[in-house]
C-alpha atoms as a PDB file:
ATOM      1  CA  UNK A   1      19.168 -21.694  -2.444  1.00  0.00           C
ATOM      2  CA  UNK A   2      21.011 -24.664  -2.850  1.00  0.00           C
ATOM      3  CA  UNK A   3      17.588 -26.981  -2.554  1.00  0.00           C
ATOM      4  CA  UNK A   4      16.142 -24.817  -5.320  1.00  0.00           C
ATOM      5  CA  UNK A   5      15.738 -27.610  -7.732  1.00  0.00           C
ATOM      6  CA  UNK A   6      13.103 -28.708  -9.879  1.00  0.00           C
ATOM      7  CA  UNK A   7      12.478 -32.082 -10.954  1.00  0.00           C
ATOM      8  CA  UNK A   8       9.951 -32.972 -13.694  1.00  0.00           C
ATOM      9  CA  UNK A   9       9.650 -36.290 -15.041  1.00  0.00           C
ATOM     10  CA  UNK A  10       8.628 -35.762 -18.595  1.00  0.00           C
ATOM     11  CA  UNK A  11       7.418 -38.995 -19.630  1.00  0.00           C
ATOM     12  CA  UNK A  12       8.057 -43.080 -18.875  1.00  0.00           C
ATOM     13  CA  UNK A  13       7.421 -45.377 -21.474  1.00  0.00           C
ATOM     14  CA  UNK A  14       7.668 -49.408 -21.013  1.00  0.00           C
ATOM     15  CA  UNK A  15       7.485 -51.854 -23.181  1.00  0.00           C
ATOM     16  CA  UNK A  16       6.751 -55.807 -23.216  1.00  0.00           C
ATOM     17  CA  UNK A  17       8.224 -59.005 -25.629  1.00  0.00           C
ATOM     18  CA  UNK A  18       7.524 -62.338 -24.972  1.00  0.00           C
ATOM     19  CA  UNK A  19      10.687 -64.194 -25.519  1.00  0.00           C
ATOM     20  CA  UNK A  20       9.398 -67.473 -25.323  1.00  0.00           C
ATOM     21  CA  UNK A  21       6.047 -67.860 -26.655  1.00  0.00           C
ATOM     22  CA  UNK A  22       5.811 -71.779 -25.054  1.00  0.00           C
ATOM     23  CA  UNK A  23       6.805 -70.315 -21.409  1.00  0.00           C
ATOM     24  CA  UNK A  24       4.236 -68.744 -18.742  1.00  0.00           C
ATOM     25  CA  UNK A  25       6.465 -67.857 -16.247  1.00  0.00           C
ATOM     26  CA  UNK A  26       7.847 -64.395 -15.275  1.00  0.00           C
ATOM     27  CA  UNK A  27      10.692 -64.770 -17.190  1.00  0.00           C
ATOM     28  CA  UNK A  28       9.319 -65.816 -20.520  1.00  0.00           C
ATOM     29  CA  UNK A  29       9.490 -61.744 -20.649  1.00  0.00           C
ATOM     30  CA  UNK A  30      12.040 -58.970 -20.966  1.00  0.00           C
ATOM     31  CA  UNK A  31      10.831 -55.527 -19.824  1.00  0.00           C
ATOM     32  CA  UNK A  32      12.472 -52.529 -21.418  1.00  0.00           C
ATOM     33  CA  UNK A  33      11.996 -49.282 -19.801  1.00  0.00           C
ATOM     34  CA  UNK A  34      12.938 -46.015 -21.472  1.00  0.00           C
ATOM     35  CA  UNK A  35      12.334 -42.887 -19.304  1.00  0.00           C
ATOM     36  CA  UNK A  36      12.918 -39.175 -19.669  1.00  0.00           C
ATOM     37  CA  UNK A  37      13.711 -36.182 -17.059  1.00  0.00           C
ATOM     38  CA  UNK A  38      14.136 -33.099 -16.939  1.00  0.00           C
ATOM     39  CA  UNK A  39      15.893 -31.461 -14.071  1.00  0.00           C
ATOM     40  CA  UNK A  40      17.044 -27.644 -12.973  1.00  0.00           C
ATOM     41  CA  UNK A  41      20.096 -27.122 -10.752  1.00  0.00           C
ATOM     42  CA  UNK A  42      21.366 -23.876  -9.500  1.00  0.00           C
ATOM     43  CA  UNK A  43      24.729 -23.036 -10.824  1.00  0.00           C
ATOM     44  CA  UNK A  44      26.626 -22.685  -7.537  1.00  0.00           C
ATOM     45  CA  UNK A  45      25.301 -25.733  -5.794  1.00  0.00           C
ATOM     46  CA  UNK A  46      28.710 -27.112  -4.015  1.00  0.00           C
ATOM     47  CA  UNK A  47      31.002 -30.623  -5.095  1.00  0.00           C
ATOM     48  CA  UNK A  48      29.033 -33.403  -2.961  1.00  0.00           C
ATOM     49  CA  UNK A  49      25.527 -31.925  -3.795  1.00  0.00           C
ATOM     50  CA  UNK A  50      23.072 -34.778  -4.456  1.00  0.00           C
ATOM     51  CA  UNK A  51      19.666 -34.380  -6.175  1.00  0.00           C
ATOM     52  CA  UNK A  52      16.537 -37.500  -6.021  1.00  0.00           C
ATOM     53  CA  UNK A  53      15.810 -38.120  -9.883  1.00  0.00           C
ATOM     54  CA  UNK A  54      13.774 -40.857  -9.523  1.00  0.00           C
ATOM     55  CA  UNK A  55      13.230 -43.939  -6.457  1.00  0.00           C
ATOM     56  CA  UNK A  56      11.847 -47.430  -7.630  1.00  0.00           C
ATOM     57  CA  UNK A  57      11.028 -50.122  -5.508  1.00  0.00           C
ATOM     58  CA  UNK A  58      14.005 -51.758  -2.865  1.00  0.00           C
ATOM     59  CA  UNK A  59      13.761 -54.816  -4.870  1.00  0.00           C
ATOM     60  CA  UNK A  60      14.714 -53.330  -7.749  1.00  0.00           C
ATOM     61  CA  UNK A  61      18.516 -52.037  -5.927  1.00  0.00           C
ATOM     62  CA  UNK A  62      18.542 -55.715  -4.216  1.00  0.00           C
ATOM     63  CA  UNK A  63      19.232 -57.632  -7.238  1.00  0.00           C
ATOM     64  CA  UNK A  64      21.774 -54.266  -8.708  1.00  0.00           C
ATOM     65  CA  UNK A  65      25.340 -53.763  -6.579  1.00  0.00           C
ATOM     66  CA  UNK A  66      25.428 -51.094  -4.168  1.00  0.00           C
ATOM     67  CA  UNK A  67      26.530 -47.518  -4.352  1.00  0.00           C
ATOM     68  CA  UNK A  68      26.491 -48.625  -7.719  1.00  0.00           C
ATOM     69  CA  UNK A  69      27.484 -45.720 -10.011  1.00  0.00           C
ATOM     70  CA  UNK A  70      25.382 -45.737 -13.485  1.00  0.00           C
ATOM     71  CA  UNK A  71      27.146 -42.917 -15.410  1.00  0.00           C
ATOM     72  CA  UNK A  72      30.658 -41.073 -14.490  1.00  0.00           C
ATOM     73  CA  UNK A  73      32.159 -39.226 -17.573  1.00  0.00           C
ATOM     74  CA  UNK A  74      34.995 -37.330 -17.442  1.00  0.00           C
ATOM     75  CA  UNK A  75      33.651 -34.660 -19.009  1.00  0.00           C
ATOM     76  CA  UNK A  76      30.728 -34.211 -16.519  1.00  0.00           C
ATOM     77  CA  UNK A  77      30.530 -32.278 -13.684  1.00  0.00           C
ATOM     78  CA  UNK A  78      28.270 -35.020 -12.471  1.00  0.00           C
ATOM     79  CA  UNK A  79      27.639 -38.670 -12.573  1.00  0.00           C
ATOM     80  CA  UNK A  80      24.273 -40.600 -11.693  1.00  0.00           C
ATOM     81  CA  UNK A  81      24.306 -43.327  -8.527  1.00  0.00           C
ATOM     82  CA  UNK A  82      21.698 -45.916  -7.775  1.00  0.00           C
ATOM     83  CA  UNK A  83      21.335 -45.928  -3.955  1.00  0.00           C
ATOM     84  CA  UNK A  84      19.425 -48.347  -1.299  1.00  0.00           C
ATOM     85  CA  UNK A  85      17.425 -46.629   1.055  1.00  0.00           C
ATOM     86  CA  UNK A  86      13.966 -46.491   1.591  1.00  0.00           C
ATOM     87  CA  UNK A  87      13.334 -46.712  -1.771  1.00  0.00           C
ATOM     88  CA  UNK A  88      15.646 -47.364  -4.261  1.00  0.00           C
ATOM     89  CA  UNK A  89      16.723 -43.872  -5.202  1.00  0.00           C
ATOM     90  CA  UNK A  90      18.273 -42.942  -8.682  1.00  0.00           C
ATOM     91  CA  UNK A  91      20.293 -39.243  -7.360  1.00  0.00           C
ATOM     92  CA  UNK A  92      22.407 -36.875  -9.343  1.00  0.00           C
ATOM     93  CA  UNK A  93      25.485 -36.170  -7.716  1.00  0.00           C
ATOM     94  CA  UNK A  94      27.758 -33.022  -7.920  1.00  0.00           C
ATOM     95  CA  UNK A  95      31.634 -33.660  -8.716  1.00  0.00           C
ATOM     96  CA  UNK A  96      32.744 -30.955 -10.278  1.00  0.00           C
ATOM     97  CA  UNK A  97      31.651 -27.196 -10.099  1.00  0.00           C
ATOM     98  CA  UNK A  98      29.110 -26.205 -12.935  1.00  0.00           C
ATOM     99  CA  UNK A  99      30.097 -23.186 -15.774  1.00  0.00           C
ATOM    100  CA  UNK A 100      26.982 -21.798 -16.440  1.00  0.00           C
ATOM    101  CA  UNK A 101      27.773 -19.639 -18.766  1.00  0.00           C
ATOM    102  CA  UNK A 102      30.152 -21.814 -21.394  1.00  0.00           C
ATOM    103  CA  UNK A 103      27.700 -24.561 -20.902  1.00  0.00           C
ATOM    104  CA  UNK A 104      24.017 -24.202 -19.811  1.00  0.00           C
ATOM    105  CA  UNK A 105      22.655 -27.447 -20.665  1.00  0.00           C
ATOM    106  CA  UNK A 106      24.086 -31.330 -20.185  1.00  0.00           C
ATOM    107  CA  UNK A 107      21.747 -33.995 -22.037  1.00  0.00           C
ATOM    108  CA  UNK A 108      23.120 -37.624 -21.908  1.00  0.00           C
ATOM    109  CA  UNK A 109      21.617 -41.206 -22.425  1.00  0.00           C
ATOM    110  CA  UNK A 110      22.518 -44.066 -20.397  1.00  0.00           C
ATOM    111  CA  UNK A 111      21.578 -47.486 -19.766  1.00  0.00           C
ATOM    112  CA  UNK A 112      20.336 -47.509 -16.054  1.00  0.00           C
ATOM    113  CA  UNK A 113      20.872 -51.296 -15.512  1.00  0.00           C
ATOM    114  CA  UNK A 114      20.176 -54.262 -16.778  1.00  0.00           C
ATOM    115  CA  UNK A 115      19.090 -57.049 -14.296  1.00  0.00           C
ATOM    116  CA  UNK A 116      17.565 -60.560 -15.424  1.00  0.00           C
ATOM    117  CA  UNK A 117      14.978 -59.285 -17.650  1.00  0.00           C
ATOM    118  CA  UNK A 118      14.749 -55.716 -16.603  1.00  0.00           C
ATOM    119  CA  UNK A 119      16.614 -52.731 -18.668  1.00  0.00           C
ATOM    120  CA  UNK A 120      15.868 -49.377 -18.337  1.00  0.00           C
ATOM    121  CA  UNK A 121      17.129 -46.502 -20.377  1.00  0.00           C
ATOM    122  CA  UNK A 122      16.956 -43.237 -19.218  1.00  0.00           C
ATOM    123  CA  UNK A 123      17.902 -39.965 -20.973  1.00  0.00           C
ATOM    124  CA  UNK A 124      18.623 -36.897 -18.564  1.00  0.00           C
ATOM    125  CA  UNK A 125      18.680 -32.960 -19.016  1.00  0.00           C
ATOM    126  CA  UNK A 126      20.192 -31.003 -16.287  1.00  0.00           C
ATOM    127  CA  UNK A 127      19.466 -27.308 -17.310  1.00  0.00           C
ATOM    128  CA  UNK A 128      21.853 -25.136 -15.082  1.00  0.00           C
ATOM    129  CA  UNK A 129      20.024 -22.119 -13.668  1.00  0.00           C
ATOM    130  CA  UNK A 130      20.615 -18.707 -12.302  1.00  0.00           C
ATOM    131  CA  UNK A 131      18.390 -18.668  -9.119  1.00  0.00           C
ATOM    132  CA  UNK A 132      19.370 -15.033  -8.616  1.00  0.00           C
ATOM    133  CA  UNK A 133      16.632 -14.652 -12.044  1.00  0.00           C
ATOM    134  CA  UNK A 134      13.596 -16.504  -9.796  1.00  0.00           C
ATOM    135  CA  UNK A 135      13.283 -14.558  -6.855  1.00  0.00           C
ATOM    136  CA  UNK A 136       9.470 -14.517  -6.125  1.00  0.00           C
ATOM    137  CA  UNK A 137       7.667 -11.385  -7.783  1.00  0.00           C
ATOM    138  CA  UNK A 138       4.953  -9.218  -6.428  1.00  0.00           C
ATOM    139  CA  UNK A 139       1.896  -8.088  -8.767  1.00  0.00           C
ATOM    140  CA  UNK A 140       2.174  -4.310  -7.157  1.00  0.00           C
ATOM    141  CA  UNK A 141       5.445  -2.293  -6.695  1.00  0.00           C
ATOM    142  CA  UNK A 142       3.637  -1.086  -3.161  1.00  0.00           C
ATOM    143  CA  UNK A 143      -0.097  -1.942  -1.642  1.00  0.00           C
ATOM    144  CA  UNK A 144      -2.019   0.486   0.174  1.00  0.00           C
ATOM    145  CA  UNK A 145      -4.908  -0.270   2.382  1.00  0.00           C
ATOM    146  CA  UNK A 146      -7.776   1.465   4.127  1.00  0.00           C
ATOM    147  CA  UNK A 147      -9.181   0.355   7.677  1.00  0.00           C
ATOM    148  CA  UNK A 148     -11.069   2.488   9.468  1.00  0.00           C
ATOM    149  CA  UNK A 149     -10.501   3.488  13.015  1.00  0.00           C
ATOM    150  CA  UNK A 150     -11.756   1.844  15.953  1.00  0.00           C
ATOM    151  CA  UNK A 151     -11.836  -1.253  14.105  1.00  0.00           C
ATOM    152  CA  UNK A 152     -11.646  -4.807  16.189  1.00  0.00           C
ATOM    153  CA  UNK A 153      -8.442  -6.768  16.706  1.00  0.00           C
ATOM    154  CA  UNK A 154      -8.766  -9.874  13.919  1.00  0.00           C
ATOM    155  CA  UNK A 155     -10.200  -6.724  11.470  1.00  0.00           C
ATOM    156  CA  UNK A 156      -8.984  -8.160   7.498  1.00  0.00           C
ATOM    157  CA  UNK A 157      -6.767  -5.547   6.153  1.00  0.00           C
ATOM    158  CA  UNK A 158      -6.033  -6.688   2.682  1.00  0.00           C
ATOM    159  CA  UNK A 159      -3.974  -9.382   0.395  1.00  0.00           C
ATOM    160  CA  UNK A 160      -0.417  -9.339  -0.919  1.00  0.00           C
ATOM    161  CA  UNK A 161       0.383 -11.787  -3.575  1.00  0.00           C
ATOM    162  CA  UNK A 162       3.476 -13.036  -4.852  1.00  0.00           C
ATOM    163  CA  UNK A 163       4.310 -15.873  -7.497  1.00  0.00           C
ATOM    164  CA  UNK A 164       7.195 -17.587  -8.408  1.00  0.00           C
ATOM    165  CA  UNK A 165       8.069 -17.081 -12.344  1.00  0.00           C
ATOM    166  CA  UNK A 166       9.786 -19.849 -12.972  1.00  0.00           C
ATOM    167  CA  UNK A 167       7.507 -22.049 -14.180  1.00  0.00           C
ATOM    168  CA  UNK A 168       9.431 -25.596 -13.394  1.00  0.00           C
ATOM    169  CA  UNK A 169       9.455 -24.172  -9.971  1.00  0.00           C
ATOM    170  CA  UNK A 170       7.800 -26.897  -7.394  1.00  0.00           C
ATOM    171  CA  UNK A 171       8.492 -24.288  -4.107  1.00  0.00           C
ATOM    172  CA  UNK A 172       6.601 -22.757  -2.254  1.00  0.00           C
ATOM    173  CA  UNK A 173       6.004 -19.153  -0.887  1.00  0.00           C
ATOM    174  CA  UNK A 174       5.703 -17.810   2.681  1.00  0.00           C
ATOM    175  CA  UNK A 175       5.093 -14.313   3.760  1.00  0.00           C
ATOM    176  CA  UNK A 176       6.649 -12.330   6.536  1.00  0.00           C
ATOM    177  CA  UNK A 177       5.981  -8.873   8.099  1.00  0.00           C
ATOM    178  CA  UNK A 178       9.191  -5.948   8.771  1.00  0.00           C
ATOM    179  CA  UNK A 179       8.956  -2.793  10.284  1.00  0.00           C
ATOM    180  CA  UNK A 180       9.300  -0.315  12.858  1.00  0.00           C
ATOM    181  CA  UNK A 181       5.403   0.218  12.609  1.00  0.00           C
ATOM    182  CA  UNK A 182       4.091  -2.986  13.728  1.00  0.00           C
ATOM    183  CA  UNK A 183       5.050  -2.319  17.277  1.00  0.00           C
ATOM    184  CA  UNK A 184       2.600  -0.168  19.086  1.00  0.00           C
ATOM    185  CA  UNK A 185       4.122   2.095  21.653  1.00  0.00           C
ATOM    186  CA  UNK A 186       3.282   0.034  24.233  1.00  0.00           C
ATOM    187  CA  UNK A 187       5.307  -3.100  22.331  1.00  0.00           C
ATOM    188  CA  UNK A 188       2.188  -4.277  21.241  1.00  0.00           C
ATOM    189  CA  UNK A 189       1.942  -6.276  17.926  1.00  0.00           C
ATOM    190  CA  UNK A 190      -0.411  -4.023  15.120  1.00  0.00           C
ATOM    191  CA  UNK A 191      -0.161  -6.086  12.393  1.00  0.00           C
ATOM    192  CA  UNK A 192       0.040 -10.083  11.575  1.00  0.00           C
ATOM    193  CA  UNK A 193       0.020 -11.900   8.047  1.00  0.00           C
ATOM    194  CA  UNK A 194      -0.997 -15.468   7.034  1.00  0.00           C
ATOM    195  CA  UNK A 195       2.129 -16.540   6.328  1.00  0.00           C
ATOM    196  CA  UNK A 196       0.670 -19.198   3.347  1.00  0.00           C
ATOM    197  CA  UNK A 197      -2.015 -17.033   2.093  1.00  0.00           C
ATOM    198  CA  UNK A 198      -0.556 -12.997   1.855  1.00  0.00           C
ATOM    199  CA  UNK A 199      -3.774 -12.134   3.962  1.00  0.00           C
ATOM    200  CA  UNK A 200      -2.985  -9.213   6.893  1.00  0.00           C
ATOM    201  CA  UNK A 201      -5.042  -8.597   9.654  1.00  0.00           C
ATOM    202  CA  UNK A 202      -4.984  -6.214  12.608  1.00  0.00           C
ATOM    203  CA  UNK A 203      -3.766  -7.776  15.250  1.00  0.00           C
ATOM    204  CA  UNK A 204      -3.892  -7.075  18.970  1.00  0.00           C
ATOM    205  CA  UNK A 205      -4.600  -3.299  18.627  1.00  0.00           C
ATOM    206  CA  UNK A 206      -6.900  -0.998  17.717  1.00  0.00           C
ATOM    207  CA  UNK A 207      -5.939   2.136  15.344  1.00  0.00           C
ATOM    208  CA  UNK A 208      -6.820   6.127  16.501  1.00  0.00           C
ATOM    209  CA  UNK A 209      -6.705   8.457  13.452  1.00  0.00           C
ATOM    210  CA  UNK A 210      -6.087  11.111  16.287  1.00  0.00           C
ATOM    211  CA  UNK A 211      -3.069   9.152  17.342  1.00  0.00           C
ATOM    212  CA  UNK A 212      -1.654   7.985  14.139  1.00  0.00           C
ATOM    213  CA  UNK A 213      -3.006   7.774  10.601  1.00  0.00           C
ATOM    214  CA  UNK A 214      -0.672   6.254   8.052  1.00  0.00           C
ATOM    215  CA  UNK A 215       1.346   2.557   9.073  1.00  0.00           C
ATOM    216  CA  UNK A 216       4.106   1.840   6.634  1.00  0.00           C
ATOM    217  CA  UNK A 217       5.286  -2.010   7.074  1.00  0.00           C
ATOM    218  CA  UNK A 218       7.109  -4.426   4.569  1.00  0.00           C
ATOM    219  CA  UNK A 219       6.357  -7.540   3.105  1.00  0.00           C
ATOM    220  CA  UNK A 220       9.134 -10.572   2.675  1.00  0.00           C
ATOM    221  CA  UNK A 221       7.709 -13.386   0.350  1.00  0.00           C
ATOM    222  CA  UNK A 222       9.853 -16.623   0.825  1.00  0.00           C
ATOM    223  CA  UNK A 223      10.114 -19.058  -1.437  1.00  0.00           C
ATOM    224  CA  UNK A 224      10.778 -22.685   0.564  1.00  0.00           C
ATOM    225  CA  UNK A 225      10.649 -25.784   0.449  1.00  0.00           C
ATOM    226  CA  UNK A 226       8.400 -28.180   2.319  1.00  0.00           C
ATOM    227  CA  UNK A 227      11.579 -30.039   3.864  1.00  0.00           C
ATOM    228  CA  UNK A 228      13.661 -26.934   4.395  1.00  0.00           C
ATOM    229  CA  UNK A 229      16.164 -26.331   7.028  1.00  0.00           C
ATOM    230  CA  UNK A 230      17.570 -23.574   8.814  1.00  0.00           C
ATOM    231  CA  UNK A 231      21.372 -23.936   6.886  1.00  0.00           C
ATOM    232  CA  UNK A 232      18.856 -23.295   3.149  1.00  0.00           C
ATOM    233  CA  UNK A 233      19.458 -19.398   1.955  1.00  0.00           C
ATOM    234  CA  UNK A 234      16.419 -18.633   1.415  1.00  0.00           C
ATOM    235  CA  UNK A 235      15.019 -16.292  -1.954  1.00  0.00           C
ATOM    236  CA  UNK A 236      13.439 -13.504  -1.008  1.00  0.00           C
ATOM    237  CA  UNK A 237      12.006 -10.370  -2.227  1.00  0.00           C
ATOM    238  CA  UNK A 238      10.195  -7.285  -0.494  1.00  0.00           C
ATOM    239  CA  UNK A 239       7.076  -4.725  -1.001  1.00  0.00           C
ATOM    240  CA  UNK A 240       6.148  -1.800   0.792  1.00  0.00           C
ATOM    241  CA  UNK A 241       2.679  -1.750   2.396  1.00  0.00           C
ATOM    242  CA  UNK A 242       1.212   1.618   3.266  1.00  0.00           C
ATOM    243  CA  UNK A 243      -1.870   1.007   5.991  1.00  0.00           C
ATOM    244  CA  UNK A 244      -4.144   4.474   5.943  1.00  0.00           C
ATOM    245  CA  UNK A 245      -6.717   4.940   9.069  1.00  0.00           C
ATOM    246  CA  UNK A 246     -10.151   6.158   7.946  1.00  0.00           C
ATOM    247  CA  UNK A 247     -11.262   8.757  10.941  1.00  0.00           C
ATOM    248  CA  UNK A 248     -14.742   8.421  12.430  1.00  0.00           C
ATOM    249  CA  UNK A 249     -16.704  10.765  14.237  1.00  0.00           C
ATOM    250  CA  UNK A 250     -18.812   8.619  16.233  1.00  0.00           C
ATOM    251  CA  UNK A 251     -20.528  11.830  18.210  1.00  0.00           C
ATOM    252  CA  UNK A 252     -19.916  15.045  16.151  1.00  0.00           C
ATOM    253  CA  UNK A 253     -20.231  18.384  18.196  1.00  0.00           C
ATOM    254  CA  UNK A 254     -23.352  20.553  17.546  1.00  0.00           C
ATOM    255  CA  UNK A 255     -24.400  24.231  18.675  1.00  0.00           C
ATOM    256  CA  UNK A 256     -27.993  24.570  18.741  1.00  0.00           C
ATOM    257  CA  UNK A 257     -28.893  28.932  18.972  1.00  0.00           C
ATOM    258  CA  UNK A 258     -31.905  30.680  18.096  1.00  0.00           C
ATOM    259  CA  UNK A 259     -32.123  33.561  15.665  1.00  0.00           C
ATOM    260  CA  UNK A 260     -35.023  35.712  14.350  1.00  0.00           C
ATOM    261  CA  UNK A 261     -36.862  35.091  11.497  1.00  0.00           C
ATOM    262  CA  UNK A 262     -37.647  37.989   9.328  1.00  0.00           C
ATOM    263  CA  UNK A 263     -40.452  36.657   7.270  1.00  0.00           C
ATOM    264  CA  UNK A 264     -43.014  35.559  10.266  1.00  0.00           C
ATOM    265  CA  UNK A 265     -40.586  37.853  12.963  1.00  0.00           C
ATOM    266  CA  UNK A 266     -40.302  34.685  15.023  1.00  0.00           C
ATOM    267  CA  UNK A 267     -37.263  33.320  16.493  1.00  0.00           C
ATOM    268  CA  UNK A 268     -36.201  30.346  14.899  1.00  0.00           C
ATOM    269  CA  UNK A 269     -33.888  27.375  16.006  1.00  0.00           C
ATOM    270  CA  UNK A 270     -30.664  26.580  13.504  1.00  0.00           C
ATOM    271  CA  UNK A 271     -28.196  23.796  14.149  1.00  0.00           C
ATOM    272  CA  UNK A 272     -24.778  24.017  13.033  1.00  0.00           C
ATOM    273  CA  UNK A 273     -21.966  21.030  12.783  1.00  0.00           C
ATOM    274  CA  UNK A 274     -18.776  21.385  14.055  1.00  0.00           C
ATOM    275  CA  UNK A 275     -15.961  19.013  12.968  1.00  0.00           C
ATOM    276  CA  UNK A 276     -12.704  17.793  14.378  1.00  0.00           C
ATOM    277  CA  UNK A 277     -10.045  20.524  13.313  1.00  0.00           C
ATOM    278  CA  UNK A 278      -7.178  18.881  10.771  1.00  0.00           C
ATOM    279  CA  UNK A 279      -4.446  18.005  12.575  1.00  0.00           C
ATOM    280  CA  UNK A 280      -0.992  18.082  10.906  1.00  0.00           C
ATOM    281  CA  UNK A 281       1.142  15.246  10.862  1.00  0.00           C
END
């Protein structure tokens, strides 16, 4: 939960002046950068949380101190470093708990740095979210599928979709499968799903109306991110999936009898169709 944060860079403008008309070099210029983000942090995300803004190149932290802090107000419940590393790597870091509900929003300017003839500006939202309100969200309150029986192990089922409605969001969402009913009675597997895609097949069984002819399984979708670890609490939510089995009569039982006919008084033959009885459940 805690890596549910969405960064979106807004815009980055830069702009040029010659300071010295009657010099070619490098320096004859002064850049001026001003960029603007736009971040969301969850509201219980814990003192020492940090969160990537924005890297630049390592030469740009070589000629800056290190660990050098760009904004710490006292009023903040966080202040913005400028960290080697890789990259150079502008992070917001967590000092103070957040109040979501007396303050939702922080939105502060700040001169980055300011390094021979290099300043950049930035100006910063941090937008404090509930992540409890962006649990992923199914299109159906329950699915219900048809296969028919007999069908081949690797048989497509059907599709379960879920999407994510917050629309900063950058995750991403993985399905899982629960249930008493995907284990066949000999602890076989019935049912698998494409964890990326929502698609279900039948897995490693095949399905007897005689035997059994409604499944009822459940569907986790998973929002994650692509560098998640096993200490993230994940955001989940869960549909019901009802699997029906469609009964075939591959050889239906006939009785074949003779009776007369009283037009020509001639014995006829008649064929009659007998089908499999009903069963109760």
């Amino acid at each position: 939960m805690w890596k549910l944060i969405y960064n979106l860079i807004l815009f980055s403008t830069v702009s040029m002046t010659r300071t010295d008309r009657n010099k070619l070099s490098d320096r004859s210029y002064s850049i001026k950068s001003n960029r603007t983000y736009m971040i969301f942090v969850p509201k219980d995300v814990p003192i020492g949380y940090t969160q990537i803004i924005d890297t630049f190149d390592l030469s740009f932290c070589l000629r800056c101190p290190t660990n050098k802090t760009v904004s710490h107000q006292h009023n903040l419940p966080f202040e913005i470093l400028l960290l080697p590393n890789d990259n150079c790597t502008l992070y917001l870091h967590i000092i103070h708990l957040f109040d979501q509900k007396s303050i939702p929003k922080y939105t502060i300017q700040q001169q980055l740095t300011r390094v021979e003839n290099i300043t950049i500006n930035i100006q910063l939202s941090v937008n404090i979210v509930d992540v409890n309100d962006h649990v992923p969200m199914f299109g159906n309150e329950f699915y219900h599928f048809i296969v028919k029986e007999n069908a081949r192990p690797g048989t497509y089922i059907g599709h379960v979709q879920a999407y994510n409605p917050f629309i900063f969001s950058t995750s991403k969402i993985s399905y899982i499968l629960h249930g008493t009913d995907l284990k066949h009675s000999d602890n076989k597997t019935m049912f698998r799903i494409d964890k990326y895609t929502g698609d279900i097949f039948l897995f490693d069984c095949k399905l007897d109306y005689e035997t059994k002819r409604e499944y009822t399984i459940m569907v986790e979708a998973r929002v994650y991110e692509d560098n998640e670890t096993a200490t993230q609490i994940p955001l989940s939510s869960f549909v019901d999936i009802i699997i029906s089995v469609e009964d075939i009569n591959d050889e239906k039982l006939q009785i074949i009898f003779t009776m007369p006919d009283n037009n020509n008084n001639e014995n006829s033959v008649k064929i009659m169709n007998i089908s499999k009885p009903q069963l109760s459940k």
